[in-house]
Protein backbone atom coordinates (compact mmCIF):
# COMPACT_ATOMS: atom_id res chain seq x y z
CA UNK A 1 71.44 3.54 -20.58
CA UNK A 2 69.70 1.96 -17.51
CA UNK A 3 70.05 -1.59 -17.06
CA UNK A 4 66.20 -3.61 -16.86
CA UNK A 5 65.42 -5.20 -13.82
CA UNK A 6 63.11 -4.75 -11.08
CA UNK A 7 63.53 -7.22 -8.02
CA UNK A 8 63.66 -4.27 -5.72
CA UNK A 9 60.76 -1.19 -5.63
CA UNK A 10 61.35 0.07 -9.01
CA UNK A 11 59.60 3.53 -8.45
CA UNK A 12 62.88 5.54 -7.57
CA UNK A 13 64.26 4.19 -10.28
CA UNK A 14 61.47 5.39 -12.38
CA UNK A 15 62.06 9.04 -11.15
CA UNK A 16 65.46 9.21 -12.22
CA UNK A 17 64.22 7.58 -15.99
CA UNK A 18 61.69 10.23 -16.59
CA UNK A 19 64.26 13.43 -14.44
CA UNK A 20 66.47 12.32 -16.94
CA UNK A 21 65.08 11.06 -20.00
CA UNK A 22 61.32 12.14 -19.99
CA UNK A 23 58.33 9.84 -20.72
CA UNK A 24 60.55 7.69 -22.65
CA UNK A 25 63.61 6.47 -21.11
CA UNK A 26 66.27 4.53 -23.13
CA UNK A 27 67.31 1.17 -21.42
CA UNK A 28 69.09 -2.46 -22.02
CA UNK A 29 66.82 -5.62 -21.66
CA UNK A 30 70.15 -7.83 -21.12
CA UNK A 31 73.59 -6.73 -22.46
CA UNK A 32 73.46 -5.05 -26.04
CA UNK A 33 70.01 -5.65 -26.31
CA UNK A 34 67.74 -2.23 -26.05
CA UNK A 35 64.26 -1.18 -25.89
CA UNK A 36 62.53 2.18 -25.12
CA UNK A 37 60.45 2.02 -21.43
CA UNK A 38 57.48 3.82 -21.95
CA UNK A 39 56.37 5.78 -18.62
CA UNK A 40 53.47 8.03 -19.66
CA UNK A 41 50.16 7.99 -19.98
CA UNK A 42 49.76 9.69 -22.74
CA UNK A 43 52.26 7.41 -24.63
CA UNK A 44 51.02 4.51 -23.98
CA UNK A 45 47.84 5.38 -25.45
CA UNK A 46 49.41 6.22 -28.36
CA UNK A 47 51.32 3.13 -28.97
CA UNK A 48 48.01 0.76 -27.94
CA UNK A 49 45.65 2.40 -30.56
CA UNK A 50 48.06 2.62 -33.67
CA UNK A 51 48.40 -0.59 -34.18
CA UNK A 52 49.94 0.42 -38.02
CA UNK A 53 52.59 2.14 -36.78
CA UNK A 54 53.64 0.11 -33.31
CA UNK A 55 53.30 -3.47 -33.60
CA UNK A 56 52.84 -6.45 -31.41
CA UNK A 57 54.81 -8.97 -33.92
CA UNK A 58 58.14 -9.78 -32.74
CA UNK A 59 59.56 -10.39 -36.61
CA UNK A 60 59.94 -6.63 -36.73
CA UNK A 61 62.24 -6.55 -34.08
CA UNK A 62 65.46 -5.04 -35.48
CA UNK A 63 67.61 -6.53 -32.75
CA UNK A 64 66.48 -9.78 -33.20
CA UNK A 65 66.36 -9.26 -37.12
CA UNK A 66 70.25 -8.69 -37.15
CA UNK A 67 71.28 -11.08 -34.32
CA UNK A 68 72.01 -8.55 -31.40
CA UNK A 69 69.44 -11.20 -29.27
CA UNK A 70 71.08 -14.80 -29.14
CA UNK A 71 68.55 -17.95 -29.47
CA UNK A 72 69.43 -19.46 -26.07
CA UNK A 73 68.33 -15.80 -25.08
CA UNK A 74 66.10 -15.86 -22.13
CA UNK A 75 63.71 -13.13 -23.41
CA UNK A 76 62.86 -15.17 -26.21
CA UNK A 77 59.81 -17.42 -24.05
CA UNK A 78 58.46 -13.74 -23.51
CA UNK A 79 59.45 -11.67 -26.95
CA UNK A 80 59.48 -13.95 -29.70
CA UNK A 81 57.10 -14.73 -32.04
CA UNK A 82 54.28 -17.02 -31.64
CA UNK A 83 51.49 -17.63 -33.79
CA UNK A 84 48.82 -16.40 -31.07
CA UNK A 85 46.37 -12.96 -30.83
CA UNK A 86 49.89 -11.51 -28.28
CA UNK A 87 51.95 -11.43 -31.44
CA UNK A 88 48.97 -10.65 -33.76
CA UNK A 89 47.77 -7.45 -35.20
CA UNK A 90 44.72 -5.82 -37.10
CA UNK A 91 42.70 -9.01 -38.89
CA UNK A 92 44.76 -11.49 -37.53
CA UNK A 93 44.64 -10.11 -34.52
CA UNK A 94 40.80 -10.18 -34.35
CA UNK A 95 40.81 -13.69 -35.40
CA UNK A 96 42.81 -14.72 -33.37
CA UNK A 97 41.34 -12.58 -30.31
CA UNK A 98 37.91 -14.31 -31.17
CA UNK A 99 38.41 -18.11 -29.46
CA UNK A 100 39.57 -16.23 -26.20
CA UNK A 101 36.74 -13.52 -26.25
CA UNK A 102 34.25 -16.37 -26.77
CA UNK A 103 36.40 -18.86 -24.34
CA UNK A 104 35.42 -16.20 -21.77
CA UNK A 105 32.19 -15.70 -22.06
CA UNK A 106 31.87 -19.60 -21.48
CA UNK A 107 32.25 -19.00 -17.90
CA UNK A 108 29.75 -19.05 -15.82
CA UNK A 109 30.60 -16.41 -12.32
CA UNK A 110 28.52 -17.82 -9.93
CA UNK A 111 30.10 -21.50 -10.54
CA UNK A 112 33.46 -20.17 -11.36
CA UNK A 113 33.40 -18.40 -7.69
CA UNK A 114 31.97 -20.96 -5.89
CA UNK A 115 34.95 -23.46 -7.57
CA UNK A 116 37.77 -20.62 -6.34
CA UNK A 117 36.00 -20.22 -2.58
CA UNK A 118 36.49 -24.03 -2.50
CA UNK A 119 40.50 -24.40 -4.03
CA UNK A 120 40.97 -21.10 -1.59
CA UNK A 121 39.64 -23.00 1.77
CA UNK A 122 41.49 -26.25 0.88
CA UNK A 123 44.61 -24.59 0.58
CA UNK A 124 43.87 -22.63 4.04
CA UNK A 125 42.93 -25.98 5.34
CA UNK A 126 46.27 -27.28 4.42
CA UNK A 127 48.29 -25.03 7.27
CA UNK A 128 45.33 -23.18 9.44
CA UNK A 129 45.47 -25.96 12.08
CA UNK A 130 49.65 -24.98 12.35
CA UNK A 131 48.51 -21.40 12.95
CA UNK A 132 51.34 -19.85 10.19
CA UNK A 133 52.16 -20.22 6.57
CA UNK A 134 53.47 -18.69 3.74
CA UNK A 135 50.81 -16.86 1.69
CA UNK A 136 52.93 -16.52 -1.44
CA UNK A 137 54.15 -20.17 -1.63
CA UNK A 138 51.23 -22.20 0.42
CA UNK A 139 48.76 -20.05 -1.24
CA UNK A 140 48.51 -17.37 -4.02
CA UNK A 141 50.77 -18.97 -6.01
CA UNK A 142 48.75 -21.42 -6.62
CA UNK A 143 44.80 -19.83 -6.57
CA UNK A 144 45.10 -18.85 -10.34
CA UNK A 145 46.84 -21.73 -11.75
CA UNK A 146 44.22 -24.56 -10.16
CA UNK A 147 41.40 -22.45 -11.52
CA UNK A 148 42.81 -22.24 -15.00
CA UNK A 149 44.03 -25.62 -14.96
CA UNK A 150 40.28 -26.70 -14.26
CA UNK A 151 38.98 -24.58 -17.17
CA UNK A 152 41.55 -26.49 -19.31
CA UNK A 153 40.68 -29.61 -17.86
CA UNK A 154 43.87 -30.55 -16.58
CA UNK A 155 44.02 -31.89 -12.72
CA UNK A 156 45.98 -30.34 -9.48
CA UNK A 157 49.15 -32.01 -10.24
CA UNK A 158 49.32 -30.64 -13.76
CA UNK A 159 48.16 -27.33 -12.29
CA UNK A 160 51.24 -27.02 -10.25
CA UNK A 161 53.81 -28.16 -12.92
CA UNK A 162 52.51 -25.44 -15.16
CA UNK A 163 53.10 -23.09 -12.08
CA UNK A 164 56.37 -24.30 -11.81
CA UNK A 165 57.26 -23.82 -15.69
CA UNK A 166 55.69 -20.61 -15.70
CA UNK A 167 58.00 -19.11 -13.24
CA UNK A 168 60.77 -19.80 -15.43
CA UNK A 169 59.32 -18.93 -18.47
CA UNK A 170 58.86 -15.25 -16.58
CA UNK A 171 61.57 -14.67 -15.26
CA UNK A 172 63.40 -14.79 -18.31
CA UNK A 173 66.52 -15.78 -17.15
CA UNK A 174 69.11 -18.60 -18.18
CA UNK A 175 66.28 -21.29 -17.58
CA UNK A 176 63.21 -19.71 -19.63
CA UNK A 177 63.33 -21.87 -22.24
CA UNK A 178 63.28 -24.87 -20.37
CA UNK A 179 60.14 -23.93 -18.80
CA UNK A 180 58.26 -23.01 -21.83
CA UNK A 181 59.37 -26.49 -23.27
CA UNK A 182 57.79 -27.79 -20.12
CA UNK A 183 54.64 -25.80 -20.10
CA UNK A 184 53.83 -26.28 -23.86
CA UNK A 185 54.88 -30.23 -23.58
CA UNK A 186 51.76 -30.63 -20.72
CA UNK A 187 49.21 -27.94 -22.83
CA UNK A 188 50.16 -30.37 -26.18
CA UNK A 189 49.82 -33.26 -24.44
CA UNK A 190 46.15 -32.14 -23.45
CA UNK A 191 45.36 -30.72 -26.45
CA UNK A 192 46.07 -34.28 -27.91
CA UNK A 193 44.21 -35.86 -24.83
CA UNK A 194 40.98 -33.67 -26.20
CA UNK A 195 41.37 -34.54 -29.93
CA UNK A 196 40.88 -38.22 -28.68
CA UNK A 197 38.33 -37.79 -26.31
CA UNK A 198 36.31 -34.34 -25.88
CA UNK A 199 34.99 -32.84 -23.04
CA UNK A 200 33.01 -29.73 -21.68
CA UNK A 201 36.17 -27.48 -21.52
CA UNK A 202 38.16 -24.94 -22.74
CA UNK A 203 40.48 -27.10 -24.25
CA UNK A 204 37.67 -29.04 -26.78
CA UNK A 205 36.28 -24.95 -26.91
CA UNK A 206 39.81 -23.94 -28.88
CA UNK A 207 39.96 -27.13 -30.95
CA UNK A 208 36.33 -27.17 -32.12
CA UNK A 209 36.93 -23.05 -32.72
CA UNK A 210 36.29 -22.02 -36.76
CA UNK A 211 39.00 -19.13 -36.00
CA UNK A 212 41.47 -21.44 -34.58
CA UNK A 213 42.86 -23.42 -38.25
CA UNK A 214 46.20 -24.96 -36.95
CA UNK A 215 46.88 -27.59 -33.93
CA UNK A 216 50.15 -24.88 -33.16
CA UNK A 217 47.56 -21.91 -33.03
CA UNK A 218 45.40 -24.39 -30.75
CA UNK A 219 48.54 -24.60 -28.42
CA UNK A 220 48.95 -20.58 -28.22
CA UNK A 221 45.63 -20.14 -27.68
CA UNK A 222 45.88 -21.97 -24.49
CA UNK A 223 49.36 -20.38 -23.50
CA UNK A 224 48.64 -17.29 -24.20
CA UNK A 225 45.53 -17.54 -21.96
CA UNK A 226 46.85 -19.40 -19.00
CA UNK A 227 50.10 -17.75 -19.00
CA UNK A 228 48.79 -14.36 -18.80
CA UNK A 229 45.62 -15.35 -16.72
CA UNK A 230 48.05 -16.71 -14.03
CA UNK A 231 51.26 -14.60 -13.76
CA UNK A 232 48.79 -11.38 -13.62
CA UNK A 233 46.35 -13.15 -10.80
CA UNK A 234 48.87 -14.13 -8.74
CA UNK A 235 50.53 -11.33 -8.32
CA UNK A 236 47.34 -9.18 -7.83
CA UNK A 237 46.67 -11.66 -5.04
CA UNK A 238 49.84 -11.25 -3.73
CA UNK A 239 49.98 -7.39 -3.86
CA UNK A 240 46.75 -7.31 -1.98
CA UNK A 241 47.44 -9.46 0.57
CA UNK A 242 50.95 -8.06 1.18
CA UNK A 243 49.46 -4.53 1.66
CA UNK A 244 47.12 -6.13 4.24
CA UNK A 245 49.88 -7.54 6.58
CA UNK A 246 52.11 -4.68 5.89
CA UNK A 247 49.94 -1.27 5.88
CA UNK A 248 47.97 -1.32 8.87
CA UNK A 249 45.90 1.58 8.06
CA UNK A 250 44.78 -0.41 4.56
CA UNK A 251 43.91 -3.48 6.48
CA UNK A 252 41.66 -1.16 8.93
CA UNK A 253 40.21 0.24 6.18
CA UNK A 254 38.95 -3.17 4.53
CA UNK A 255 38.60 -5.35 7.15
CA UNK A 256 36.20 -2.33 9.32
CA UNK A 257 34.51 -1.48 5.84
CA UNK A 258 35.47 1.53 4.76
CA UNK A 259 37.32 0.27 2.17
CA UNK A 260 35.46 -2.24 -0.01
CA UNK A 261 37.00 -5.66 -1.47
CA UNK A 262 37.11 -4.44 -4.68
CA UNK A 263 38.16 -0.93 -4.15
CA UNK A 264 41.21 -2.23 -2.12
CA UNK A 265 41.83 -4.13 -5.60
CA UNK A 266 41.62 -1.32 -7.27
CA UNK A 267 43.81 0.57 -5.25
CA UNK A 268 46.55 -2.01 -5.68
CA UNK A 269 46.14 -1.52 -9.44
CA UNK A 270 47.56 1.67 -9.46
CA UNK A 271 50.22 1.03 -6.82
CA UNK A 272 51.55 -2.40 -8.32
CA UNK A 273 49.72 -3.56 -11.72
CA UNK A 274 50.03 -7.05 -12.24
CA UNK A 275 52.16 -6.24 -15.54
CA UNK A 276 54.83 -4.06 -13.74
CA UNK A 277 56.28 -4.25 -17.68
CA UNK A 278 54.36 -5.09 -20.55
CA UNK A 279 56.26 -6.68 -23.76
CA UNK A 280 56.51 -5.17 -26.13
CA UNK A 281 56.06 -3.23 -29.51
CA UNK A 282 57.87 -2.61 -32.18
CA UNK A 283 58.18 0.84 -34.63
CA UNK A 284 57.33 -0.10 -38.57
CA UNK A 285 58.52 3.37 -39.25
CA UNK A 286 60.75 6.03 -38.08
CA UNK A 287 58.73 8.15 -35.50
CA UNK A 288 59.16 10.53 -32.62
CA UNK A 289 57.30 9.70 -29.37
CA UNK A 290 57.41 11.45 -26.01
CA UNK A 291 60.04 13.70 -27.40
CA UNK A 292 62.23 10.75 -28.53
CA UNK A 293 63.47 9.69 -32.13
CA UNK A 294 62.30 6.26 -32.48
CA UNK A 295 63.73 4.31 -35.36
CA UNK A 296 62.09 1.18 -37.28
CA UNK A 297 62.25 -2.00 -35.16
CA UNK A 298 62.67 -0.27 -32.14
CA UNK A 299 61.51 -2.26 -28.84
CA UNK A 300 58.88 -0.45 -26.87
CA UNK A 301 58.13 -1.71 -23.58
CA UNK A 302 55.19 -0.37 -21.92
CA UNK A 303 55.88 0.56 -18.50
CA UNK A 304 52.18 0.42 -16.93
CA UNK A 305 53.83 0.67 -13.03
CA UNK A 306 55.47 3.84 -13.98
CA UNK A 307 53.00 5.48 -15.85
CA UNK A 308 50.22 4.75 -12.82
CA UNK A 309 52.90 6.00 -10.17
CA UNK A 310 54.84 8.39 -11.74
CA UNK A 311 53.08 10.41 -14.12
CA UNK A 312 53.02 14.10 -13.31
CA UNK A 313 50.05 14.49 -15.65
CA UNK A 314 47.88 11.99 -12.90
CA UNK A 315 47.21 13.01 -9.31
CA UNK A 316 49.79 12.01 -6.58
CA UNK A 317 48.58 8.44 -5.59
CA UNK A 318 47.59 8.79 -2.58
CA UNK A 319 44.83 11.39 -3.81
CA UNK A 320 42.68 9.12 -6.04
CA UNK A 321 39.70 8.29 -5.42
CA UNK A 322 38.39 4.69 -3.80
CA UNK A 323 37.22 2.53 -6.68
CA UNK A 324 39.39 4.36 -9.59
CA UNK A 325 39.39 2.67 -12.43
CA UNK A 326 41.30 5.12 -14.68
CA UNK A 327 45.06 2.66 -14.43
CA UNK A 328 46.46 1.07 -17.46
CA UNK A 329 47.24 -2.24 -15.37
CA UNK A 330 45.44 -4.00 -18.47
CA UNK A 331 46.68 -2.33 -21.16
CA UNK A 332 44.48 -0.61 -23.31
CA UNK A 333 43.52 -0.37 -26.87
CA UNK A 334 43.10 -3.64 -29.18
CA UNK A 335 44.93 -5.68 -26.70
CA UNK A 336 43.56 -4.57 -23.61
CA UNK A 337 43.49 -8.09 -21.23
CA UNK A 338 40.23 -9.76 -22.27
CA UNK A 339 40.17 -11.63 -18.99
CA UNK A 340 40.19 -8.70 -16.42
CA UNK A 341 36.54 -9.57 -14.72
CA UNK A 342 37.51 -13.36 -14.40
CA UNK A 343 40.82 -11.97 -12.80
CA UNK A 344 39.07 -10.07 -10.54
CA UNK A 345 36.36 -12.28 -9.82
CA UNK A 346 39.63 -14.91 -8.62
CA UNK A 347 41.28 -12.02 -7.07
CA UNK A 348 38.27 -10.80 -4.89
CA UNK A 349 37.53 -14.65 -3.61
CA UNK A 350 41.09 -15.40 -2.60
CA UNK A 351 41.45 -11.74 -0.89
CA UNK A 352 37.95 -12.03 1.32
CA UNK A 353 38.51 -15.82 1.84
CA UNK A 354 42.30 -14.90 3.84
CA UNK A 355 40.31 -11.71 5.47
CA UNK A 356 37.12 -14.37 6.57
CA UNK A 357 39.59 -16.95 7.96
CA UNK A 358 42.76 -15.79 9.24
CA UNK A 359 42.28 -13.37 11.99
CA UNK A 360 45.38 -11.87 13.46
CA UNK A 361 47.45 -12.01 10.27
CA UNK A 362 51.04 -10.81 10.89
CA UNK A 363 53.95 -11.02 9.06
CA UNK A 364 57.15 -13.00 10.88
CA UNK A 365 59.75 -10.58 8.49
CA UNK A 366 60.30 -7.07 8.20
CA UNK A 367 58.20 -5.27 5.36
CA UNK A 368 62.05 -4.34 4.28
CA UNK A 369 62.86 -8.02 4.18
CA UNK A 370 60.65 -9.14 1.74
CA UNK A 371 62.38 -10.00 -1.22
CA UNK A 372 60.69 -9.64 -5.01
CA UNK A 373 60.91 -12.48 -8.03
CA UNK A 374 63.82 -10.35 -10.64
CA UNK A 375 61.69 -10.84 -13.95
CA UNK A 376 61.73 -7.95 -15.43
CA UNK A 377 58.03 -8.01 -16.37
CA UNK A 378 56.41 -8.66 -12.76
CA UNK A 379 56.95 -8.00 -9.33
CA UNK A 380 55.26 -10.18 -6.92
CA UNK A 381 56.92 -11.23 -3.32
CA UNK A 382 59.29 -14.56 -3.23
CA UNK A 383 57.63 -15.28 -0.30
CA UNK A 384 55.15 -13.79 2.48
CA UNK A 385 55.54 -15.73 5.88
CA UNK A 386 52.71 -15.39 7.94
CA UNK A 387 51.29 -16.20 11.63
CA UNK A 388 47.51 -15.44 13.09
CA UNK A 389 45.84 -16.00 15.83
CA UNK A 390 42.90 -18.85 15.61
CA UNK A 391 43.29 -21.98 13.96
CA UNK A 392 39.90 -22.90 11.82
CA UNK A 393 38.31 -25.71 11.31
CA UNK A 394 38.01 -27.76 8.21
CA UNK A 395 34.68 -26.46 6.25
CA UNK A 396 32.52 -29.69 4.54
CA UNK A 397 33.57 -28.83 1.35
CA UNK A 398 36.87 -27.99 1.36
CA UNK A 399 37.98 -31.44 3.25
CA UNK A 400 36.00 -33.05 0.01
CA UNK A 401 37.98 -31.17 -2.22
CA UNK A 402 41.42 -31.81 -0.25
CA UNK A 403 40.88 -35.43 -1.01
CA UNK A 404 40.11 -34.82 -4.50
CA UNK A 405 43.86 -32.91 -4.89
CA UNK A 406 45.25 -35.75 -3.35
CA UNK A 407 43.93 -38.42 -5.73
CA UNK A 408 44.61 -36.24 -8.71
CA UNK A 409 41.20 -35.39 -9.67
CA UNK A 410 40.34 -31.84 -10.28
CA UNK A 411 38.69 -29.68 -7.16
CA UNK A 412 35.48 -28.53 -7.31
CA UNK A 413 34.77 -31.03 -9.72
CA UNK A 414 31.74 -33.37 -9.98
């Protein structure tokens, strides 16, 4: 029985799983807690599309059913139940899937693009004139969140609290619960803000919802969409630009053409998903799966990195094609991520706005040094310190929407 954690390059570890174990490798989420890690392809598949046999609701959890997972536990921010469409399936599922499918296709891409080119030169503005930074901390940690936050219609300082709780909630360590306590205190506290006083945003989009019939499932709504839409952003951001300043043939490749913007994002996909590990499902009935006996309330964690790099039924990764789109770094089936363009639409601007304005980027570590957060659900860099070669000036709008962050009002706004 492995132990589950990931703050170091997972993949060997992956090779012993499957050498040993196969497509489905028994392991421990913290001490006497287990859960099946799901590595192929072909499984994962399986377990997306039946939703009546694997479920996404937490209640059938046997280990949490008969006490084996502590309430202090800090998986519970990530595993347990919520009334939202990630613990949903079938009906309520598609009711619940509704607000967020519809909350989508409220945004408008040109705007939402122009909004993220502006956050994405304000924050460059913030340490170009120093000529070095760190790209995790002074920058793609914080890309997703401001955007959300705006959607939401919460301002930059409430943008990076929720960054700060949402770290904690992931990580899904000793102070996980404190952080979702923190993030759902400043979504309620909006949500209230909204039933006083509506606006044009998402937040008055969810309460005004006929699918949505509970303040709570309000609140969930919002979570699960800003929890998910950050954590995976930021860490696509951060994959990209850490192949760029540490694989000098990829950053020849994009930044001479040959390799396009998005087909550098999609390469990323199938080297680091966003979702190294995706919680979770659980068996309703005895089953066998990848050659395994899986019993009722069985935890199923769907390991997307593993699958993409590691399957023997996929070719090697370094012989797929530019622009392959064939990963499961968004899940598939019923649950598939029903944010993925917006993602990418963030992703792309933050990636070409770093290759546009910092020439000469070079890290100041060794690739080796680079240390990883330890959730056991994503893998982005603690920190990516940087120096290039030309300080930039300010541009118009971005010194506009500096002093907008400053006096608390949201960027981009009008």
């Amino acid at each position: 029985m492995t132990v589950f954690t990931q703050a170091q390059d997972p993949h060997p570890l992956y090779r012993r799983l499957r050498a040993t174990h196969g497509p489905v490798a028994p392991v421990l989420l913290e001490p006497g807690v287990t859960a099946w890690l799901v590595m192929g392809v072909e499984e994962i598949r399986v377990i997306t599309e039946r939703e009546k046999l694997y479920s996404r609701d937490a209640r059938n959890w046997r280990d949490l059913d008969e006490g084996r997972v502590p309430p202090d536990s800090g998986l519970m921010p990530m595993m347990a139940y919520r009334p939202n469409v990630v613990g949903a399936d079938l009906k309520e599922h598609r009711r619940l899937r509704g607000p967020l499918d519809d909350g989508v296709a409220r945004f408008d891409h040109r705007t939402l693009r122009r909004q993220v080119r502006r956050r994405c030169e304000t924050l460059i503005d913030g340490f170009a004139e120093r000529g070095w930074a760190d790209l995790m901390g002074d920058y793609a940690a914080h890309v997703p969140m401001l955007a959300l936050a705006a959607l939401f219609g919460l301002d930059a300082a409430q943008g990076h609290e929720l960054h700060r709780a949402l770290i904690a909630l992931f990580g899904s360590q000793d102070d996980s619960q404190e952080g979702n306590r923190t993030f759902e205190e400043i979504l309620r506290d909006t949500l209230h803000a909204r039933q006083r006083q509506p606006t044009d945003d998402l937040t008055s989009a969810f309460l005004s919802h006929h699918d949505l019939r509970t303040e709570d499932e309000v609140l969930q709504s919002m979570a699960a969409m800003i929890s998910a839409g950050n954590e995976a952003t930021t860490c696509w951001i951060a994959h990209t630009l850490y192949r760029v300043i540490t694989d000098p043939a990829f950053e020849a490749r994009l930044r001479g053409g040959d390799l396009g913007v998005d087909e550098a994002l999609d390469e990323v996909l199938w080297h680091e998903p966003p979702m190294t590990h995706m919680p979770a499902r659980y068996a309703l009935r005895d089953t066998e799966l990848g050659g395994r006996r899986i019993r009722r309330g069985d935890c199923l964690v769907l390991g997307l990195n593993a699958a993409n790099a590691t399957d023997p039924r996929l070719p090697p990764l370094d012989r797929r094609p530019p622009g392959n789109r064939g990963h499961a770094a968004f899940s598939a089936g019923p649950h598939m991520c029903p944010a993925q363009d917006a993602a990418r639409l963030i992703t792309h601007t933050a990636v070409n706005t770093v290759l546009h304005r910092l020439p000469g980027l070079r890290l100041t570590i060794g690739p080796e040094e680079v240390t990883f957060n330890p959730s056991p659900w994503t893998r982005r860099p603690t920190t990516l310190p940087v120096v290039f070669s030309t300080p930039l000036r300010r541009t118009p709008s971005a010194r506009r929407d500096r002093a907008r962050v400053r006096s608390g009002t949201p960027a981009g706004s009008a």
